[in-house]
ModelCIF file with pLDDT and N, C-alpha, C, O atoms, coordinates in Angstrom:
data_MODEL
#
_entry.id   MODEL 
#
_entity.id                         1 
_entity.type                       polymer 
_entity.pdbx_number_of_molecules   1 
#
_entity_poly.entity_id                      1 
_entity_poly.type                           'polypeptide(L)' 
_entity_poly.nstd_linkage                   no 
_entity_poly.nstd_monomer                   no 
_entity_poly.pdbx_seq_one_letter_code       
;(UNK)(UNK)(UNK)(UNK)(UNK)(UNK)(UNK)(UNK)(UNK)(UNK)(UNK)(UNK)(UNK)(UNK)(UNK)(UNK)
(UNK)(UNK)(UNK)(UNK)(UNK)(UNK)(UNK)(UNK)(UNK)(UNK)(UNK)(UNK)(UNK)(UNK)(UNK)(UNK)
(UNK)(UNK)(UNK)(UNK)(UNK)(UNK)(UNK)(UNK)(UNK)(UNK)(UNK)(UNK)
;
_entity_poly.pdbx_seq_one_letter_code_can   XXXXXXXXXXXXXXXXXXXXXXXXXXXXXXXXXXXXXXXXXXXX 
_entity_poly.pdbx_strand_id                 A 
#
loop_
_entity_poly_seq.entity_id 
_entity_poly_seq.num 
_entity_poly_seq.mon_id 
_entity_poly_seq.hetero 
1 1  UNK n 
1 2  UNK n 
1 3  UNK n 
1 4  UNK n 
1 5  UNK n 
1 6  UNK n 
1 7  UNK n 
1 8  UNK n 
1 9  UNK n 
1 10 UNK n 
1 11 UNK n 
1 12 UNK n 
1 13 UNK n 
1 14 UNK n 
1 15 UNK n 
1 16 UNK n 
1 17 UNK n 
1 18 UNK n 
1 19 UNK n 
1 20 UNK n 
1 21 UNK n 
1 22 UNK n 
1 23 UNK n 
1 24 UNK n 
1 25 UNK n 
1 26 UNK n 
1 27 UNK n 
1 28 UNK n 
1 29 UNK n 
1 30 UNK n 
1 31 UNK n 
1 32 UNK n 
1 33 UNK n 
1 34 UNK n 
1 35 UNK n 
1 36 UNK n 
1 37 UNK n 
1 38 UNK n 
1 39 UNK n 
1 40 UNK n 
1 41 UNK n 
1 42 UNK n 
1 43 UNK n 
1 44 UNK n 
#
_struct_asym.id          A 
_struct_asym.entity_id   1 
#
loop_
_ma_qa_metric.id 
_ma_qa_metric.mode 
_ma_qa_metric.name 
_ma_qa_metric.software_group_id 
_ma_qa_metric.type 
1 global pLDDT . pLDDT 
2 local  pLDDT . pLDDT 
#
_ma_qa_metric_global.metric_id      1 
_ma_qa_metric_global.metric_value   93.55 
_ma_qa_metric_global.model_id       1 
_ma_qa_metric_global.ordinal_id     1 
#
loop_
_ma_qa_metric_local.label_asym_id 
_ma_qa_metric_local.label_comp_id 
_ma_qa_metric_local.label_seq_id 
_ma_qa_metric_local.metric_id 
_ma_qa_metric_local.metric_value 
_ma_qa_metric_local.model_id 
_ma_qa_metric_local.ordinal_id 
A UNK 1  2 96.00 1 1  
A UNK 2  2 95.00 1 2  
A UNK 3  2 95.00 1 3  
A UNK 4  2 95.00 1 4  
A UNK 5  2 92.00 1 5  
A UNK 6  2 89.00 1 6  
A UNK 7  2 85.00 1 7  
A UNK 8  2 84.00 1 8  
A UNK 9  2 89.00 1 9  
A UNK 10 2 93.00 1 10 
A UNK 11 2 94.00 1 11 
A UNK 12 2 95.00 1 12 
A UNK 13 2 96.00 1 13 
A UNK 14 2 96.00 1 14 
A UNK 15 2 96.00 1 15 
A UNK 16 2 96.00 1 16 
A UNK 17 2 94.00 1 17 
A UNK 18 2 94.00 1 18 
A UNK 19 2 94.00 1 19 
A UNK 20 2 95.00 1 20 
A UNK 21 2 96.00 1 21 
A UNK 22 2 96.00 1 22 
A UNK 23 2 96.00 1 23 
A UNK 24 2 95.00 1 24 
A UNK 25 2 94.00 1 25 
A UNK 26 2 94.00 1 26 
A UNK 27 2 89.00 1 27 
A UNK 28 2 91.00 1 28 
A UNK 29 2 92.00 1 29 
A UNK 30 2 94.00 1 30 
A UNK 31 2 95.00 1 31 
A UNK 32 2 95.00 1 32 
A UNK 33 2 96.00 1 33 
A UNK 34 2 95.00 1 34 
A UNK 35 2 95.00 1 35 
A UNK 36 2 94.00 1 36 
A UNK 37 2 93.00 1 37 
A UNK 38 2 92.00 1 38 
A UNK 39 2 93.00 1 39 
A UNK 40 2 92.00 1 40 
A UNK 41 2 94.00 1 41 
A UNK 42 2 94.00 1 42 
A UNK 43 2 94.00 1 43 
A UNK 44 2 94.00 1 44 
#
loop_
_atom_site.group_PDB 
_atom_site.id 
_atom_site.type_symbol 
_atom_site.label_atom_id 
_atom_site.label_alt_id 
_atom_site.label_comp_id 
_atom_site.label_asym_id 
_atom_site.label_entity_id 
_atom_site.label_seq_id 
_atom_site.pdbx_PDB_ins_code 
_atom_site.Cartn_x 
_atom_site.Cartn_y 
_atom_site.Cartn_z 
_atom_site.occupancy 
_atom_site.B_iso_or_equiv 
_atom_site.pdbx_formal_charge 
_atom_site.auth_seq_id 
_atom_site.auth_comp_id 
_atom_site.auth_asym_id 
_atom_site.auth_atom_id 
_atom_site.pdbx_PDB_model_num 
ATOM 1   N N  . UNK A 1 1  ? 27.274 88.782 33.665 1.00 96.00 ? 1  UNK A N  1 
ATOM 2   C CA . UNK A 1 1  ? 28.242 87.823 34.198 1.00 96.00 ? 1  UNK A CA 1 
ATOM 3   C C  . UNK A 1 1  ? 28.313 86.601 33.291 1.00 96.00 ? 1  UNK A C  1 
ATOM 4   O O  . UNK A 1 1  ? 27.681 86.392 32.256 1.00 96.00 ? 1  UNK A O  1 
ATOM 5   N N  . UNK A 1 2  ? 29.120 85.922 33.835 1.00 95.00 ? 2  UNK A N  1 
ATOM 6   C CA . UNK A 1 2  ? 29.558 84.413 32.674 1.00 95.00 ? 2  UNK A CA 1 
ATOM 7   C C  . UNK A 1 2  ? 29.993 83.088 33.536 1.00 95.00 ? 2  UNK A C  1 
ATOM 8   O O  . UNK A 1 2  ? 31.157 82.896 33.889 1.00 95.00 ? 2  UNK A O  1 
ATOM 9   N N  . UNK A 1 3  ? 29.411 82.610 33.694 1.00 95.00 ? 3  UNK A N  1 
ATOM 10  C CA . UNK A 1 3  ? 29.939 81.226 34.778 1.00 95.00 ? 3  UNK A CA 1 
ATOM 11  C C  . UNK A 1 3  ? 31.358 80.972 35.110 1.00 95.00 ? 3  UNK A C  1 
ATOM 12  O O  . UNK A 1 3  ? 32.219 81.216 34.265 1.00 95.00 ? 3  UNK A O  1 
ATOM 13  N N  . UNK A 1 4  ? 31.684 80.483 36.321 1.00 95.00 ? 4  UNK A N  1 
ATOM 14  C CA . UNK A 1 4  ? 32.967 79.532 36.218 1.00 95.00 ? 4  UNK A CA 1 
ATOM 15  C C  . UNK A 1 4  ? 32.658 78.322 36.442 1.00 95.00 ? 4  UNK A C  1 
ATOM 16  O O  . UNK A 1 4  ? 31.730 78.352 37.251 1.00 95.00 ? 4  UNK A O  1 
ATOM 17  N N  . UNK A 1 5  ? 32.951 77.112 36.142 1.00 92.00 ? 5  UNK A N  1 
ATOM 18  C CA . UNK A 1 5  ? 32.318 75.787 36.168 1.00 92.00 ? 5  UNK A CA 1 
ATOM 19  C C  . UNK A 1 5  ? 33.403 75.378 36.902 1.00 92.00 ? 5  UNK A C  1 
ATOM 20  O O  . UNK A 1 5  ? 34.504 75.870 36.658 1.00 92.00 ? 5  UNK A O  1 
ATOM 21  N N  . UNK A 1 6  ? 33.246 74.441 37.880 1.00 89.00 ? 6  UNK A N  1 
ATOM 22  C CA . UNK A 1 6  ? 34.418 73.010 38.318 1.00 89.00 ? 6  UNK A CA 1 
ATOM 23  C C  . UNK A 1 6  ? 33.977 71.945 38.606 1.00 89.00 ? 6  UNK A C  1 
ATOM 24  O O  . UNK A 1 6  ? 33.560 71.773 39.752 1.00 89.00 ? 6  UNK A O  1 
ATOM 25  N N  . UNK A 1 7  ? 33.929 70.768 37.528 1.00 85.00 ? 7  UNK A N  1 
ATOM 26  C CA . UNK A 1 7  ? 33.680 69.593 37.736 1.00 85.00 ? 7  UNK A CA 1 
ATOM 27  C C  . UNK A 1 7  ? 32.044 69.720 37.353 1.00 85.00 ? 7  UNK A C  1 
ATOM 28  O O  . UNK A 1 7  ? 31.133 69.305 38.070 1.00 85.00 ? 7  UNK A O  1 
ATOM 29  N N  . UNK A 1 8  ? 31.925 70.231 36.361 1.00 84.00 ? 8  UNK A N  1 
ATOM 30  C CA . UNK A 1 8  ? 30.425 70.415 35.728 1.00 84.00 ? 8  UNK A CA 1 
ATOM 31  C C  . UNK A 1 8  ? 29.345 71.391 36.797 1.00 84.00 ? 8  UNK A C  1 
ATOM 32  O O  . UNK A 1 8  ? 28.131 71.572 36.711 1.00 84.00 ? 8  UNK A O  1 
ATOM 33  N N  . UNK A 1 9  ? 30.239 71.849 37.690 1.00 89.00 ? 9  UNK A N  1 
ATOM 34  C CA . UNK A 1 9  ? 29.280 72.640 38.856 1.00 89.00 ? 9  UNK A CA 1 
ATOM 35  C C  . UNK A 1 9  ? 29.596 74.183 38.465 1.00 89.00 ? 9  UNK A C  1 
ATOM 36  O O  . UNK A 1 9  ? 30.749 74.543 38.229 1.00 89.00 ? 9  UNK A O  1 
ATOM 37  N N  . UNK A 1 10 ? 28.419 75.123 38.410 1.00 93.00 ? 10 UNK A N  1 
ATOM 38  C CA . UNK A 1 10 ? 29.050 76.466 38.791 1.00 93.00 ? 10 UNK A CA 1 
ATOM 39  C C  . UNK A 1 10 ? 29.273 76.995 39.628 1.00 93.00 ? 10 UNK A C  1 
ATOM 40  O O  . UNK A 1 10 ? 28.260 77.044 40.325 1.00 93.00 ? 10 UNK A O  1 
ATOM 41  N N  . UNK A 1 11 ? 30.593 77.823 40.358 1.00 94.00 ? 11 UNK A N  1 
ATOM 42  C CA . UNK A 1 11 ? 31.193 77.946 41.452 1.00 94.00 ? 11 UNK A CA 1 
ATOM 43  C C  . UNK A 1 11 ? 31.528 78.942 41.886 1.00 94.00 ? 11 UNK A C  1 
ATOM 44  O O  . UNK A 1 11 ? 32.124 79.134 42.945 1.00 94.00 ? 11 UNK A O  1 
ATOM 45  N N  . UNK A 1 12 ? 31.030 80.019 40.777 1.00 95.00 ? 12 UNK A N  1 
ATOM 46  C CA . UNK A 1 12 ? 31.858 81.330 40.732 1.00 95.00 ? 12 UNK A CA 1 
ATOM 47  C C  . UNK A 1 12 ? 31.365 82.124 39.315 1.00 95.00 ? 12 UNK A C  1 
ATOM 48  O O  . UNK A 1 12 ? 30.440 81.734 38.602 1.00 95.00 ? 12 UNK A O  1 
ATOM 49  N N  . UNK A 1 13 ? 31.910 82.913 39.156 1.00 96.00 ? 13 UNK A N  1 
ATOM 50  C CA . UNK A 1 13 ? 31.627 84.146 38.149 1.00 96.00 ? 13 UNK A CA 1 
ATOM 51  C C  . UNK A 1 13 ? 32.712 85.103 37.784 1.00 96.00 ? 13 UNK A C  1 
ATOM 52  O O  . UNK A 1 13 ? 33.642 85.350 38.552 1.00 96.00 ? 13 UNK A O  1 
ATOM 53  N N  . UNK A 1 14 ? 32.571 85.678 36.512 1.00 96.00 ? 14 UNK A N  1 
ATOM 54  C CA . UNK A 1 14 ? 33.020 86.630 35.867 1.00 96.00 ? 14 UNK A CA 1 
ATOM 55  C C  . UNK A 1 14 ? 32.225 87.899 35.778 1.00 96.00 ? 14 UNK A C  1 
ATOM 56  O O  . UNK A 1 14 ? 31.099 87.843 35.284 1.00 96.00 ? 14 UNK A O  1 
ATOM 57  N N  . UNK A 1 15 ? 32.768 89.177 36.265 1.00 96.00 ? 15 UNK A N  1 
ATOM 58  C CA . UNK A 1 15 ? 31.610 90.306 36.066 1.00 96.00 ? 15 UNK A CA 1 
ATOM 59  C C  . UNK A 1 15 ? 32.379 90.843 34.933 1.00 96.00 ? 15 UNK A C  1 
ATOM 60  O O  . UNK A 1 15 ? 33.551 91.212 35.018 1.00 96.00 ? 15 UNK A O  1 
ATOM 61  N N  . UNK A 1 16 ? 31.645 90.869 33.844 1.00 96.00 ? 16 UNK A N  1 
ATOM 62  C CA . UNK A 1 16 ? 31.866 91.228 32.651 1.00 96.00 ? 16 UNK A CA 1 
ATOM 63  C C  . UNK A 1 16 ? 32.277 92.906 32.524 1.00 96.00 ? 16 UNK A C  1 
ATOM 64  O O  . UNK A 1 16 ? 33.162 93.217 31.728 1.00 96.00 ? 16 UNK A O  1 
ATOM 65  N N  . UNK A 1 17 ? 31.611 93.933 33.322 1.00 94.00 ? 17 UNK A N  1 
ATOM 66  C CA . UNK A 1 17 ? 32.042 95.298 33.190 1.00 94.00 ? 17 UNK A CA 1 
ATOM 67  C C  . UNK A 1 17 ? 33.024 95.498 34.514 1.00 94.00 ? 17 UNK A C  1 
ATOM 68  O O  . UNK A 1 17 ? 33.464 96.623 34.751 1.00 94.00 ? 17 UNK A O  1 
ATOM 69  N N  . UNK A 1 18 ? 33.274 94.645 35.163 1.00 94.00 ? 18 UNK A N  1 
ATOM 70  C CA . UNK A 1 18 ? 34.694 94.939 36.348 1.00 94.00 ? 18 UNK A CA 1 
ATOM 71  C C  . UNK A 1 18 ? 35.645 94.025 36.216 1.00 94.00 ? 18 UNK A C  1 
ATOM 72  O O  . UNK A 1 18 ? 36.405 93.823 37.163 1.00 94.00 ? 18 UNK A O  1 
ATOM 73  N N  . UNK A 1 19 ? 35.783 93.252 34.921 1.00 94.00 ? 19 UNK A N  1 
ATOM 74  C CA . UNK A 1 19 ? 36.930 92.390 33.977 1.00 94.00 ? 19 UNK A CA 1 
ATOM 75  C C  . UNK A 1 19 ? 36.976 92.022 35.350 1.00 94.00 ? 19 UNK A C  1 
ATOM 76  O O  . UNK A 1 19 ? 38.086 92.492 35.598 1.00 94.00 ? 19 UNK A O  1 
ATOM 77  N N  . UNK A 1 20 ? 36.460 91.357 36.805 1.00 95.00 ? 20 UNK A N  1 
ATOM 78  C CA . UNK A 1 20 ? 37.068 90.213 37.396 1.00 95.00 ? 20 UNK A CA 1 
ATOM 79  C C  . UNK A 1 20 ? 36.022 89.037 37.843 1.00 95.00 ? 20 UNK A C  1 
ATOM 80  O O  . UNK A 1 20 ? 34.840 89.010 37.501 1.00 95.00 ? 20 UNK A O  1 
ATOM 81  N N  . UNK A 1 21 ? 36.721 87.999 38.730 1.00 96.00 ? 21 UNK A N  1 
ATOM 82  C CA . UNK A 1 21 ? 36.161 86.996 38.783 1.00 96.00 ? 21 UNK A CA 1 
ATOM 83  C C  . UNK A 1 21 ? 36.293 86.904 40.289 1.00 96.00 ? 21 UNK A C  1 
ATOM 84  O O  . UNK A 1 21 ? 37.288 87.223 40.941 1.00 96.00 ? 21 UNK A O  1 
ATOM 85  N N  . UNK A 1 22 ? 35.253 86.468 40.708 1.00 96.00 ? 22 UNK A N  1 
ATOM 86  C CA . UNK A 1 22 ? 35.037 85.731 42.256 1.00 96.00 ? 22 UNK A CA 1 
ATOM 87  C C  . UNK A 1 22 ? 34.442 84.440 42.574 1.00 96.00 ? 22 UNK A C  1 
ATOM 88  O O  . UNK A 1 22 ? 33.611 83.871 41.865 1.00 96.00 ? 22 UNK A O  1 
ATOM 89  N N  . UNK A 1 23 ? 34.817 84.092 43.456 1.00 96.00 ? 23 UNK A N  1 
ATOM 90  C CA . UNK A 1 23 ? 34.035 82.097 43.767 1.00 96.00 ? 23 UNK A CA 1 
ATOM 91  C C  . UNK A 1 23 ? 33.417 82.608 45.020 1.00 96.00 ? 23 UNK A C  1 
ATOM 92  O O  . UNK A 1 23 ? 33.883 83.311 45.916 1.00 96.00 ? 23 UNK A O  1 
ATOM 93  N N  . UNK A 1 24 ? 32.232 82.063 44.845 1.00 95.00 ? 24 UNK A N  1 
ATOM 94  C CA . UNK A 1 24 ? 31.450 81.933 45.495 1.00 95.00 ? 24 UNK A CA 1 
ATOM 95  C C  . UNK A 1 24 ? 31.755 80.961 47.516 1.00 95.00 ? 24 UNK A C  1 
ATOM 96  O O  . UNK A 1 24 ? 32.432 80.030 47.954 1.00 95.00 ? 24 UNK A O  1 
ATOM 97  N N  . UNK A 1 25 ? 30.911 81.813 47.980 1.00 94.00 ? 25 UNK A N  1 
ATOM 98  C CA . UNK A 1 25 ? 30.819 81.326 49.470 1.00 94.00 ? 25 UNK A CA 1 
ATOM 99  C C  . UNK A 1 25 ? 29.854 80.838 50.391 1.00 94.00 ? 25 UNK A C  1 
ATOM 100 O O  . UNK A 1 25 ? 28.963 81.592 49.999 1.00 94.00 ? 25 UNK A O  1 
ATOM 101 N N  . UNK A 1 26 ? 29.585 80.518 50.839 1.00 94.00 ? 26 UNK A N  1 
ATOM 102 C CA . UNK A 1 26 ? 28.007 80.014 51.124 1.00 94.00 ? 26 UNK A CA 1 
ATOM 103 C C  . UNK A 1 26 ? 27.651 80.944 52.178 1.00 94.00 ? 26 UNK A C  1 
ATOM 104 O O  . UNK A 1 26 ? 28.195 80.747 53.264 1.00 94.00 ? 26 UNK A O  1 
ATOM 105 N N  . UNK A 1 27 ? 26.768 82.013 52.066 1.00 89.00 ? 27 UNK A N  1 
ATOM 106 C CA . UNK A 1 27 ? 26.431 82.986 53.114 1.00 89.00 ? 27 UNK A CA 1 
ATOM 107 C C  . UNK A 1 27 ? 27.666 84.175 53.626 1.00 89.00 ? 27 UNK A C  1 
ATOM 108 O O  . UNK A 1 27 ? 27.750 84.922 54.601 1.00 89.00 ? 27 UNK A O  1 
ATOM 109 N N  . UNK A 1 28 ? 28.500 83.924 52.481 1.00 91.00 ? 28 UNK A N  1 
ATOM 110 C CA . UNK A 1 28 ? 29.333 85.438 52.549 1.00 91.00 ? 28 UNK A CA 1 
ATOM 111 C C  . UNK A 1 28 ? 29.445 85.836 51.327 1.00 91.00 ? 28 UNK A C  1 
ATOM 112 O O  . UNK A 1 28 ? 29.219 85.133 50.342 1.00 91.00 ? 28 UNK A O  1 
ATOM 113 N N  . UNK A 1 29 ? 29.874 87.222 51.317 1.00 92.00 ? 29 UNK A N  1 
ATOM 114 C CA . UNK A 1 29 ? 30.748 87.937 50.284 1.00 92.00 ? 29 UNK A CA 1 
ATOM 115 C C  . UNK A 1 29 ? 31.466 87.058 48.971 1.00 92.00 ? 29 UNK A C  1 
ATOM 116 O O  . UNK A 1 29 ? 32.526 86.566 49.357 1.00 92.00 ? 29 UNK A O  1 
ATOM 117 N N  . UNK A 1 30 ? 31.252 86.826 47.936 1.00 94.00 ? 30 UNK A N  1 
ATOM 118 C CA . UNK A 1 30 ? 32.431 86.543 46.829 1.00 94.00 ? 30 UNK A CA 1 
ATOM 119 C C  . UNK A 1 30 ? 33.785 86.610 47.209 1.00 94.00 ? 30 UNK A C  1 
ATOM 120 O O  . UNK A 1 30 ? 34.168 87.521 47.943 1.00 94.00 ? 30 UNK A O  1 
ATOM 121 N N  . UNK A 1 31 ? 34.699 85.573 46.706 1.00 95.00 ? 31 UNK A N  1 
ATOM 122 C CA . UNK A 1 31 ? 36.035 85.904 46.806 1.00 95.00 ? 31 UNK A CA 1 
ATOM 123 C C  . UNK A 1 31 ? 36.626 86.248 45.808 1.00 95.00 ? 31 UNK A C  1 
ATOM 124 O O  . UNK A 1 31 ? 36.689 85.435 44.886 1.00 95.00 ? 31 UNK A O  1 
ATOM 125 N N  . UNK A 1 32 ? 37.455 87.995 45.616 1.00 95.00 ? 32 UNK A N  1 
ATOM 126 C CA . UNK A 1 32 ? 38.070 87.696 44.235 1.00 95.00 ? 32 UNK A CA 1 
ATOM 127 C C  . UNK A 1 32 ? 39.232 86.773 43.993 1.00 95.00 ? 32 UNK A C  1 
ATOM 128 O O  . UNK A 1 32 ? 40.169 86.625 44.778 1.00 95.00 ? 32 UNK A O  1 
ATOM 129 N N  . UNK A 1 33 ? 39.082 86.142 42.788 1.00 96.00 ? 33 UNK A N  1 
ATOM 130 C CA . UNK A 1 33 ? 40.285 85.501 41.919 1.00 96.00 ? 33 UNK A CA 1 
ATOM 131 C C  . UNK A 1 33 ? 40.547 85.893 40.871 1.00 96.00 ? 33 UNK A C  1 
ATOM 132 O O  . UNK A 1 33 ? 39.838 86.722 40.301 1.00 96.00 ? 33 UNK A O  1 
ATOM 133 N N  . UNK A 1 34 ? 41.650 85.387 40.346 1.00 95.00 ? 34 UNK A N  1 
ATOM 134 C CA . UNK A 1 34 ? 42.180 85.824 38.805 1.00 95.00 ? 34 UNK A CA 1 
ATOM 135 C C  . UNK A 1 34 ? 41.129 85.081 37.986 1.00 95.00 ? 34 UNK A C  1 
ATOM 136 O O  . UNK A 1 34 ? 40.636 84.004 38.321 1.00 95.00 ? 34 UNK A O  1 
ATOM 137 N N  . UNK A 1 35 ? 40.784 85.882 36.689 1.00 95.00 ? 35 UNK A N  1 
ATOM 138 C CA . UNK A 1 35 ? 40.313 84.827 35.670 1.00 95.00 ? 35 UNK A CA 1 
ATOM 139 C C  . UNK A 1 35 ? 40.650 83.744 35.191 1.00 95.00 ? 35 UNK A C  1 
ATOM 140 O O  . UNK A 1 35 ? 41.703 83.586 34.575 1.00 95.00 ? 35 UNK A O  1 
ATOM 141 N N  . UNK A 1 36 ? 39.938 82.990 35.373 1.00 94.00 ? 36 UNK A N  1 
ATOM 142 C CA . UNK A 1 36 ? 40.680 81.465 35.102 1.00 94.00 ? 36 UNK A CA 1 
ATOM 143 C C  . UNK A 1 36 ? 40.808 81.749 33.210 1.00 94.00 ? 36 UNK A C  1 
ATOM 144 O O  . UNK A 1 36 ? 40.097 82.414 32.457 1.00 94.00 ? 36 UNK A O  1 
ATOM 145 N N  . UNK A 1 37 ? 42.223 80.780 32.916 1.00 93.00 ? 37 UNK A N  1 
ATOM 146 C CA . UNK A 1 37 ? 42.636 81.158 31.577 1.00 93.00 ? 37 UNK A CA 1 
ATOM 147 C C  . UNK A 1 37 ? 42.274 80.583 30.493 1.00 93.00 ? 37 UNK A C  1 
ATOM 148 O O  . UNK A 1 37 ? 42.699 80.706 29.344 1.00 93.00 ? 37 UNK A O  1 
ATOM 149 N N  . UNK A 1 38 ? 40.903 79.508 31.228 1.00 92.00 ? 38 UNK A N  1 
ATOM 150 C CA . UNK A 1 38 ? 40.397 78.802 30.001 1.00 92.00 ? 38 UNK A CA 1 
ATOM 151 C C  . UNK A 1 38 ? 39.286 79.729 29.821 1.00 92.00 ? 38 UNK A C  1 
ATOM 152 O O  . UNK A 1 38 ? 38.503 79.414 28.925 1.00 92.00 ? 38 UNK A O  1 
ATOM 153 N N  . UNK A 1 39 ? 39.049 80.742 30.432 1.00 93.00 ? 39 UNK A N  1 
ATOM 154 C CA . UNK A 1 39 ? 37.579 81.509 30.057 1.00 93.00 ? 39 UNK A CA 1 
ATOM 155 C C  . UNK A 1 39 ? 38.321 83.242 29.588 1.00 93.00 ? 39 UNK A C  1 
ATOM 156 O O  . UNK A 1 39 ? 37.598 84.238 29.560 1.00 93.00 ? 39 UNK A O  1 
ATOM 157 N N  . UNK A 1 40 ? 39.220 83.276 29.392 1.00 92.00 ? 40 UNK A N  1 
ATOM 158 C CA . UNK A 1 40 ? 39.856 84.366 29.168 1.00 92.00 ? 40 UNK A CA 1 
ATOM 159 C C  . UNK A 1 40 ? 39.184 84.742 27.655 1.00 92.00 ? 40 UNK A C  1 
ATOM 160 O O  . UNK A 1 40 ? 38.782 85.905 27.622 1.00 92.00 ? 40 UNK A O  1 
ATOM 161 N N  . UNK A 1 41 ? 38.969 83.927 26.309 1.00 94.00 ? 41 UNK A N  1 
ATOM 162 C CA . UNK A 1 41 ? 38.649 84.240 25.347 1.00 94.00 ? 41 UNK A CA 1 
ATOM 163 C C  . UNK A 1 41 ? 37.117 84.481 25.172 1.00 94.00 ? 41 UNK A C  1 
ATOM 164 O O  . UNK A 1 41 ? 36.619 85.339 24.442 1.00 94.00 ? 41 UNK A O  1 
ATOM 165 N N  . UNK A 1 42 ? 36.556 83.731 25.830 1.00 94.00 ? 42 UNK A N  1 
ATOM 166 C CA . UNK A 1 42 ? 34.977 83.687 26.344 1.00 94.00 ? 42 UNK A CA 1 
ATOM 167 C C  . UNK A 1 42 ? 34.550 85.090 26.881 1.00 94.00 ? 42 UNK A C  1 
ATOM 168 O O  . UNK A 1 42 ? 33.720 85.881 26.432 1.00 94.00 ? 42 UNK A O  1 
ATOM 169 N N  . UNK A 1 43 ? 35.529 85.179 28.202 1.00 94.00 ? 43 UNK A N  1 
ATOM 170 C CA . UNK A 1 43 ? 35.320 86.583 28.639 1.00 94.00 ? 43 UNK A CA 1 
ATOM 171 C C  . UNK A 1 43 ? 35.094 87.787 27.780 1.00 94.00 ? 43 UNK A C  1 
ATOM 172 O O  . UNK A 1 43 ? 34.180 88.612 27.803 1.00 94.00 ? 43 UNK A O  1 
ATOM 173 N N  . UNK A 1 44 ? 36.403 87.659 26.834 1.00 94.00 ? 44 UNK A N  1 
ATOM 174 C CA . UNK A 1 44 ? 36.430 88.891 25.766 1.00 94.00 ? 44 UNK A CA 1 
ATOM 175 C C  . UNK A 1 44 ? 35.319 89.358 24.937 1.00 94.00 ? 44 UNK A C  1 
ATOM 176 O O  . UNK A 1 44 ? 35.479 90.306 24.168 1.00 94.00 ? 44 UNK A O  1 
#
């Protein structure tokens, strides 16, 4: 995996072999989201 940061916090994740991203919940499941497009080259 690869962080998502907001506001210097990490909040979420990238799973590197299921190309997606989820934010985090406090005591549930991940939510998926789109890859955010500043980590799109990072991702790669």
């Amino acid at each position: 995996q690869i962080p998502i940061r907001e506001n210097d916090r990490i909040t979420g994740f990238v799973d590197l072999a299921l190309e997606r991203a989820f934010h985090y919940r406090v005591g549930k499941a991940s939510e998926p989201i789109d890859i955010p497009s500043d980590l799109s080259a990072d991702e790669a």
